[in-house]
Protein backbone atom coordinates (compact mmCIF):
# COMPACT_ATOMS: atom_id res chain seq x y z
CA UNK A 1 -1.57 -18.70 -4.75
CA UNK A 2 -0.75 -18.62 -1.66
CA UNK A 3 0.10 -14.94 0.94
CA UNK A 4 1.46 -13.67 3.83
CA UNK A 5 1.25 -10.18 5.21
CA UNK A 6 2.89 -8.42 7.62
CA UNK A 7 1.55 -5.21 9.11
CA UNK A 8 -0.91 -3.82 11.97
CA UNK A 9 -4.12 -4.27 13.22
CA UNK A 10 -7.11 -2.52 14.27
CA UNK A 11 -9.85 -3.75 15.99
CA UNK A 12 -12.54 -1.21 13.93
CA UNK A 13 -12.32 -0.41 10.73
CA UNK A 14 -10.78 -1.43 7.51
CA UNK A 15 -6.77 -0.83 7.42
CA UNK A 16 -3.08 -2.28 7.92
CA UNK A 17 -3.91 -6.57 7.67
CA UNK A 18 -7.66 -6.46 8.36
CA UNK A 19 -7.90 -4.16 4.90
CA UNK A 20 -5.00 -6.28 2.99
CA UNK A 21 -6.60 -9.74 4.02
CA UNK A 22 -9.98 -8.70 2.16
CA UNK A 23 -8.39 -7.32 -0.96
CA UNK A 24 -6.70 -10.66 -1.35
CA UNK A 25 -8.53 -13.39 -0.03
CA UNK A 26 -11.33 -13.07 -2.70
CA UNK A 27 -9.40 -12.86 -5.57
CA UNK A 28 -9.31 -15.85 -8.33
CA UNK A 29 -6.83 -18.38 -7.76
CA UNK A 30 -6.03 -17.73 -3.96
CA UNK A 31 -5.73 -20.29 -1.91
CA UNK A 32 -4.85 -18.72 1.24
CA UNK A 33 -3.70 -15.93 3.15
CA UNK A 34 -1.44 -15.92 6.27
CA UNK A 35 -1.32 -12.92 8.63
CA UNK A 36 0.88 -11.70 11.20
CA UNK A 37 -0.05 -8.46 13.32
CA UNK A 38 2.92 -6.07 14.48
CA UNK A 39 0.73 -4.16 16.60
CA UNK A 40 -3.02 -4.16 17.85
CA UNK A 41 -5.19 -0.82 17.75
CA UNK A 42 -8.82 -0.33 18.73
CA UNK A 43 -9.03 1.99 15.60
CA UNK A 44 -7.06 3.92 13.24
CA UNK A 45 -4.81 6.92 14.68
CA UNK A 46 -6.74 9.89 13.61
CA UNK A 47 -9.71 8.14 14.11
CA UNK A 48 -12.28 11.37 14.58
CA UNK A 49 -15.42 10.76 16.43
CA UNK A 50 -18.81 13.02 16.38
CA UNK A 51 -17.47 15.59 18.91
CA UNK A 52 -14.41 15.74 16.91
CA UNK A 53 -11.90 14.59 19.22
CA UNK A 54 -9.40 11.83 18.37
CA UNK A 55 -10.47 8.86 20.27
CA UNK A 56 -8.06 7.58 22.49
CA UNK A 57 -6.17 4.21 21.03
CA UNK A 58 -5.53 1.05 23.13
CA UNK A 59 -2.38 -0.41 21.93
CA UNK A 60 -1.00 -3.62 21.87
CA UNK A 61 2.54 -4.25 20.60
CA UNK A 62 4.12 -7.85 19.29
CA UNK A 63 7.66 -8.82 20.21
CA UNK A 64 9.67 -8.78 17.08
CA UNK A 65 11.56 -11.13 18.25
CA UNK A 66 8.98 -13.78 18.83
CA UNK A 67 7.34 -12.89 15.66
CA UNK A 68 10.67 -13.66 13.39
CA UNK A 69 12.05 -16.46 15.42
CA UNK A 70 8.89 -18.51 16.53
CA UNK A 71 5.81 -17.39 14.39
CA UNK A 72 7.58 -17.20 11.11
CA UNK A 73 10.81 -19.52 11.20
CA UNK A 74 9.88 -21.98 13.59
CA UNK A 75 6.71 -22.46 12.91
CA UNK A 76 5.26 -21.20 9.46
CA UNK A 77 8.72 -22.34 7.95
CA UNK A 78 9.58 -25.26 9.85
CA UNK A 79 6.88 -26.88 11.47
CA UNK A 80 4.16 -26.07 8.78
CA UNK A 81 6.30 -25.65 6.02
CA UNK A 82 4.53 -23.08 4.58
CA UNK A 83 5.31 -21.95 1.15
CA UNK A 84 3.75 -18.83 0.18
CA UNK A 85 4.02 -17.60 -3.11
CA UNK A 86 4.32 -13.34 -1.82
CA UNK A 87 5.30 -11.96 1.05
CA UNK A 88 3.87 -8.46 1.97
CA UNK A 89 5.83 -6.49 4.27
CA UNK A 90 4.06 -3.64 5.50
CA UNK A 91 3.74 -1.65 8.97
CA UNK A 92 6.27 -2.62 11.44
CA UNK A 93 6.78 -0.41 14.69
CA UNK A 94 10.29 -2.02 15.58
CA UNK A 95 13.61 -1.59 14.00
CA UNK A 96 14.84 -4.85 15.87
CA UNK A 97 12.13 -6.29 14.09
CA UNK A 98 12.69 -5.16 10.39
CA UNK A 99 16.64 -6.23 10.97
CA UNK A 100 15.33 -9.10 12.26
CA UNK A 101 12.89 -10.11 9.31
CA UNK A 102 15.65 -8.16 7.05
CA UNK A 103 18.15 -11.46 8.18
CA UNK A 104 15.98 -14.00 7.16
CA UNK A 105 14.36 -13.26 4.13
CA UNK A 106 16.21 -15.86 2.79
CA UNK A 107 13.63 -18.03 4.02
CA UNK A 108 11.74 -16.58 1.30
CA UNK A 109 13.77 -16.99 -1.66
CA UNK A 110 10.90 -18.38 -4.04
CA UNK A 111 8.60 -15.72 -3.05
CA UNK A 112 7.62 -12.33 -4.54
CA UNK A 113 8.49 -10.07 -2.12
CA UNK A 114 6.10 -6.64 -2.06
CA UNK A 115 7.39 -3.92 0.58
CA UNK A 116 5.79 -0.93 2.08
CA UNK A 117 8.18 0.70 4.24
CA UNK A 118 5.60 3.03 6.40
CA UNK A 119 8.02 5.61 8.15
CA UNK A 120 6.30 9.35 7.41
CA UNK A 121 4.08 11.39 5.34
CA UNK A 122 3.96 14.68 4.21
CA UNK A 123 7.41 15.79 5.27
CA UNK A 124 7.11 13.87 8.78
CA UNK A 125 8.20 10.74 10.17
CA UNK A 126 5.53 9.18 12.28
CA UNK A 127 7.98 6.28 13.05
CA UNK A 128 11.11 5.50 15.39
CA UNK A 129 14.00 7.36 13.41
CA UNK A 130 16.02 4.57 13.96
CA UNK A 131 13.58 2.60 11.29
CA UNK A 132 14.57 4.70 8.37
CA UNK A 133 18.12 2.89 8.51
CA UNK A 134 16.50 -0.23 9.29
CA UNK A 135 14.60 -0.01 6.43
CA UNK A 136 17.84 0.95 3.92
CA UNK A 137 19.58 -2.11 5.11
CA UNK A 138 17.03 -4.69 4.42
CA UNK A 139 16.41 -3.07 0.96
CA UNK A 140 20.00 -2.83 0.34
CA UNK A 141 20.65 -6.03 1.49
CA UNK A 142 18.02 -8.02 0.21
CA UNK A 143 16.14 -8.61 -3.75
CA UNK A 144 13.29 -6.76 -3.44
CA UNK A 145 10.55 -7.62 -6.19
CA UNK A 146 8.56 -3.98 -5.78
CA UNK A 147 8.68 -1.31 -3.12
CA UNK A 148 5.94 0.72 -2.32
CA UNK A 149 7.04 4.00 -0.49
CA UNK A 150 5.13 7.29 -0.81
CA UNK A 151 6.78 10.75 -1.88
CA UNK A 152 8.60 11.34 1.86
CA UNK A 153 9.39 7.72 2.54
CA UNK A 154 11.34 8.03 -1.00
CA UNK A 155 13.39 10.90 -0.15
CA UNK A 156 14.19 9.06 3.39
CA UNK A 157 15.58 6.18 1.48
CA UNK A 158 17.81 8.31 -0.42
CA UNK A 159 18.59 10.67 2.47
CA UNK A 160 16.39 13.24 0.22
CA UNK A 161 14.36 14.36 2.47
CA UNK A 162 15.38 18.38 3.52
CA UNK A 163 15.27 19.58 -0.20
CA UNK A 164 13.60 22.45 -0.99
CA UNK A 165 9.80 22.06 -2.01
CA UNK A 166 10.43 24.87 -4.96
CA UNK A 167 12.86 21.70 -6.40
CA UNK A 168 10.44 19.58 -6.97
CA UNK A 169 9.37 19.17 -10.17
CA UNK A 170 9.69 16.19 -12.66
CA UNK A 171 13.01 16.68 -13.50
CA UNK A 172 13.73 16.52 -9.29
CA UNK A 173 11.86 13.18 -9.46
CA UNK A 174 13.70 11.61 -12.17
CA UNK A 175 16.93 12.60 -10.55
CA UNK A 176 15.45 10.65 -7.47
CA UNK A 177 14.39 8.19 -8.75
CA UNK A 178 17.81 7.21 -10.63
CA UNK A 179 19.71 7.94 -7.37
CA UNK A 180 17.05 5.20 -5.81
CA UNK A 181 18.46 2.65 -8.29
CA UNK A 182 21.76 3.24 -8.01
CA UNK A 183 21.85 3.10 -4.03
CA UNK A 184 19.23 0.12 -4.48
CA UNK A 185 20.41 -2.07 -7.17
CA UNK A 186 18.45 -5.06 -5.99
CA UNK A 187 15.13 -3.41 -6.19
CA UNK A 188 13.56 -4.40 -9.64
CA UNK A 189 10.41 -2.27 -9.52
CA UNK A 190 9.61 0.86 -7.93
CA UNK A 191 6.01 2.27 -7.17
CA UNK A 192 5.71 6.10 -5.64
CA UNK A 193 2.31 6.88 -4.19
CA UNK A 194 1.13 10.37 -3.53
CA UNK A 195 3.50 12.42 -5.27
CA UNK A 196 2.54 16.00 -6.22
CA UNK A 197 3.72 17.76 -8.98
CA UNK A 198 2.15 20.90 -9.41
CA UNK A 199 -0.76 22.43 -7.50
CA UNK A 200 -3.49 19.66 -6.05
CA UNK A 201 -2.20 17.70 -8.85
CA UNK A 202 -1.19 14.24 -7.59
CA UNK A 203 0.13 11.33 -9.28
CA UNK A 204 1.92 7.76 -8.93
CA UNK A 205 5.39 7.32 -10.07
CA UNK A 206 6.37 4.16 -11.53
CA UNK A 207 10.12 2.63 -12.57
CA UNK A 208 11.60 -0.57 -13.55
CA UNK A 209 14.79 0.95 -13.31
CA UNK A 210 15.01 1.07 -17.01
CA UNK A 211 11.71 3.44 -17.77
CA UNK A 212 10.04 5.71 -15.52
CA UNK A 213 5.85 6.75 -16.15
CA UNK A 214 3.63 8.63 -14.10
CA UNK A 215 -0.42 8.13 -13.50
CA UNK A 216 -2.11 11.00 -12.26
CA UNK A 217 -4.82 10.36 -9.94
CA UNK A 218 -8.13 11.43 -9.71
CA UNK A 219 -9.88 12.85 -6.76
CA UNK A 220 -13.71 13.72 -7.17
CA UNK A 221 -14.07 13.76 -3.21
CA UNK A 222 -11.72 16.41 -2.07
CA UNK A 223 -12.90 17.27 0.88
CA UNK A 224 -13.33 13.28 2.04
CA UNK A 225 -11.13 11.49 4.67
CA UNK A 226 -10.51 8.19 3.45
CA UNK A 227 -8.63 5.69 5.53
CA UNK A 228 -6.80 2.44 4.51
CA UNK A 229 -6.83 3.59 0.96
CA UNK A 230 -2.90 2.85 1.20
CA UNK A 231 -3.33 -0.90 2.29
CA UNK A 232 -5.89 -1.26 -0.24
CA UNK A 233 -3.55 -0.65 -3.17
CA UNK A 234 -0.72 -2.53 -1.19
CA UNK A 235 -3.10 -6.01 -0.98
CA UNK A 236 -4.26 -5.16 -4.73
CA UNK A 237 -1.30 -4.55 -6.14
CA UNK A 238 0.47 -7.55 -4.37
CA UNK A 239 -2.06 -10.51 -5.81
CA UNK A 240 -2.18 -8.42 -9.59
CA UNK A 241 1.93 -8.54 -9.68
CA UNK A 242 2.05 -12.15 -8.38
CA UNK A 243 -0.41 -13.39 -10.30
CA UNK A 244 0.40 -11.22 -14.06
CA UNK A 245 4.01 -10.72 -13.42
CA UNK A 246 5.02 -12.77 -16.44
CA UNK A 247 2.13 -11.51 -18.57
CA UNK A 248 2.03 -8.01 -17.20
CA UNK A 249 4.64 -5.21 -17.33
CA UNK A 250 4.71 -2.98 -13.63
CA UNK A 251 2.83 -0.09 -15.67
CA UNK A 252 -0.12 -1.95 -16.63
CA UNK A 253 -0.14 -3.52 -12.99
CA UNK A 254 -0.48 -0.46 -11.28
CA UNK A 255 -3.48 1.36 -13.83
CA UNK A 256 -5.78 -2.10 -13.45
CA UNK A 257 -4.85 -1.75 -9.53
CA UNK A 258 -5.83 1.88 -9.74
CA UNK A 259 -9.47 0.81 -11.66
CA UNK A 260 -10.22 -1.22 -8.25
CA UNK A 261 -8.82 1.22 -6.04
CA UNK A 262 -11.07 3.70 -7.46
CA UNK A 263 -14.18 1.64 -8.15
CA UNK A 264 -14.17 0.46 -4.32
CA UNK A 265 -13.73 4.17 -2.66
CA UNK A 266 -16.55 5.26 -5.07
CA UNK A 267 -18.54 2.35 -3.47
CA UNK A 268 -17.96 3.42 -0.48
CA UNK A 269 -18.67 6.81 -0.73
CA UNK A 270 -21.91 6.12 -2.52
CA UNK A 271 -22.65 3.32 0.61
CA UNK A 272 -22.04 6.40 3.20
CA UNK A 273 -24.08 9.10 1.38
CA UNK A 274 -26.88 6.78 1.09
CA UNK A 275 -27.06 6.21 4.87
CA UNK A 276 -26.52 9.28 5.46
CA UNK A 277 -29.75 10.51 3.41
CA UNK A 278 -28.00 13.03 1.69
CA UNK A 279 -30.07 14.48 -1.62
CA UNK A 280 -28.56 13.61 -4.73
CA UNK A 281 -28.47 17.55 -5.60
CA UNK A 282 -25.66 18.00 -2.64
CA UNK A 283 -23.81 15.08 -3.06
CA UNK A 284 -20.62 17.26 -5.11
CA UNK A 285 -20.40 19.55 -2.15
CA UNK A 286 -21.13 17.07 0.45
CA UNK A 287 -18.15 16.33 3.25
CA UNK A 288 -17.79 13.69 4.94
CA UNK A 289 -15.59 11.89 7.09
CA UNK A 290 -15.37 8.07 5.77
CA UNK A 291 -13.52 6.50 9.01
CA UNK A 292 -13.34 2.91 6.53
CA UNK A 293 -13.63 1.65 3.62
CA UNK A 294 -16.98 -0.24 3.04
CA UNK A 295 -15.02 -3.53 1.42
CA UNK A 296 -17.81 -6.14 2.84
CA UNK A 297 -20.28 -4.60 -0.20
CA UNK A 298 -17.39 -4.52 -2.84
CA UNK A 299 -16.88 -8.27 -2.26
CA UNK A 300 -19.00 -9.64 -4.70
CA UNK A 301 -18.62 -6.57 -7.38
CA UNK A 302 -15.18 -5.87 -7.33
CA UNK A 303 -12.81 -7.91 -4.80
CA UNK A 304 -13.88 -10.67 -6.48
CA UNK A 305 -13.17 -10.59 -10.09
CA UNK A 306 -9.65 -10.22 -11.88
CA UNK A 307 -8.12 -7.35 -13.34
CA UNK A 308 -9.24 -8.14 -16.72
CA UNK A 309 -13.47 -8.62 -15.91
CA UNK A 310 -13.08 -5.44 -14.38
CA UNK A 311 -11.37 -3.64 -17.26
CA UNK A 312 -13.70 -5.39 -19.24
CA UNK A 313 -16.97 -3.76 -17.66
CA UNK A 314 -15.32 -0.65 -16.74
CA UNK A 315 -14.01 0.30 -19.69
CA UNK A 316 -14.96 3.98 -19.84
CA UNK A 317 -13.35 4.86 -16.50
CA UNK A 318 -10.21 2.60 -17.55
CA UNK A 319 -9.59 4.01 -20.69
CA UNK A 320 -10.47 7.67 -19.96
CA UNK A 321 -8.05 8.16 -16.54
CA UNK A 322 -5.84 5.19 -15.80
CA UNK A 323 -2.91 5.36 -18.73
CA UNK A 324 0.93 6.01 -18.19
CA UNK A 325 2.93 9.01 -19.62
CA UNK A 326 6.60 9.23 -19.64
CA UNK A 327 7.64 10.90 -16.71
């Protein structure tokens, strides 16, 4: 199988492509994976160093236009005649780029397409505002094999977004959700990360537009700051639908996803506490700041076996916490 991802870049760490191209790149049966950077950071955003100041970030933007019309169509398409077998669209910083890319998806007829429209989190938008509308066209315009939004970015879509908190409950989310499908027809599968309903009690949303289940996740490390967890699932969840979409229905998709997602943060935690010496008899109330995912030491344990192996030898975590209820 065969990938390309669009999103950003840092120079440290693990997130946007740099955390994407490791979850895939591993995995059985791919052959390659293609990447194309939107924008260059020395680190992630909110980055916090020792004195606990954000360190300051050296950006480097693409041109949207260059990417679309001479990276992908002239020369991945044309010259190189790349076929890839998913496309993952993730961060983009430009609107002209997203109508851009939004335009010529046709060029990618025969692929899965995955998308992650990044525009805001927890009632913000951290984006251009113009993006949000970007965003609705291409995903009104264009077949969209799975989206990937959080809670906010959902309620953007559907021009949601300044209802009441006291609202939302599951019967607000299947209301959404059904008003996502009818605005979106050409969306077949819909994933919802980091939705809360009730008090610390998050969960994923998921909808083929004819069901709708929920997973609620679990979160031993509370008090941790994890970054790139979001372009971890993205990468996962992109090679487990491409590869099992025939076999596989989205529901069971998203719990093995979950299984690695989990497994690989535990890893890392574990990796961090270890260098940090901490006793075993303070590890539950120890906090921590975990700048990146350690997925170098996950390679051989967990990026690199299917779905199925890891089910397989995890069985007690997989059959214990990662199951879907009717929303």
């Amino acid at each position: 199988m065969n990938f390309l991802s669009i999103s950003s870049h840092v120079v440290h760490g693990y997130v946007g492509n740099k955390t994407i191209n490791v979850a895939i790149q591993y995995k059985p049966d791919v052959e390659n994976i293609d990447i194309i950077n939107t924008v260059q950071l020395n680190v992630h955003p909110k980055f916090i160093g020792n004195d606990n100041k954000i360190v300051s970030i050296a950006a480097s933007k693409y041109d949207p236009k260059i990417i679309v019309n001479e990276i992908i169509s002239k020369s991945l398409k044309n010259f190189l005649n790349c076929e890839y077998d998913c496309l993952i669209i993730s961060y983009f910083n430009s609107n002209i780029g997203i109508d851009l890319l939004s335009d010529n998806l046709h060029m990618f007829e025969k692929s899965v397409k995955i998308l992650d429209p990044i525009m805001g989190d927890n009632g913000k938008i951290y984006c251009n505002p113009l993006l949000v509308k970007s965003y609705q066209k291409m995903i009104k315009n264009n077949f969209i094999d799975c989206l990937l939004p959080n809670q906010f970015e959902l309620e953007l879509l559907t021009d949601s977004s300044a209802v009441s908190e006291t609202r939302k409950d599951s019967i607000y989310y299947k209301s959404l959700i059904k008003k996502f499908h009818l605005k979106y027809p050409k969306v077949k599968n819909l994933v919802v990360t980091s939705v809360e309903l009730g008090v610390n009690d998050n969960y994923i949303l998921i909808s083929d537009g004819m069901r709708m289940k929920k997973i609620k996740l679990q979160n031993y490390y509370e008090d941790t700051i994890i970054y790139g967890c979001g372009d971890l699932f993205t990468g996962l969840f992109a090679y487990e639908f491409t590869k099992t979409k025939n076999s596989k229905d989205i529901f069971d998709i998203v719990s093995a996803v979950l299984l690695s997602v989990q497994l690989i943060i535990n890893k890392s935690i574990e990796q961090r506490i270890n260098l940090e010496n901490v006793e075993s008899s303070n590890k539950e109330n120890y906090k921590f700041q975990l700048n990146g995912l350690d997925l170098v030491n996950c390679i051989d344990s967990i990026l690199s076996k299917d779905s199925a192996e890891l089910i397989e030898e995890h069985q007690d975590v997989f059959g214990s916490q990662y199951h879907t209820v009717t929303l």
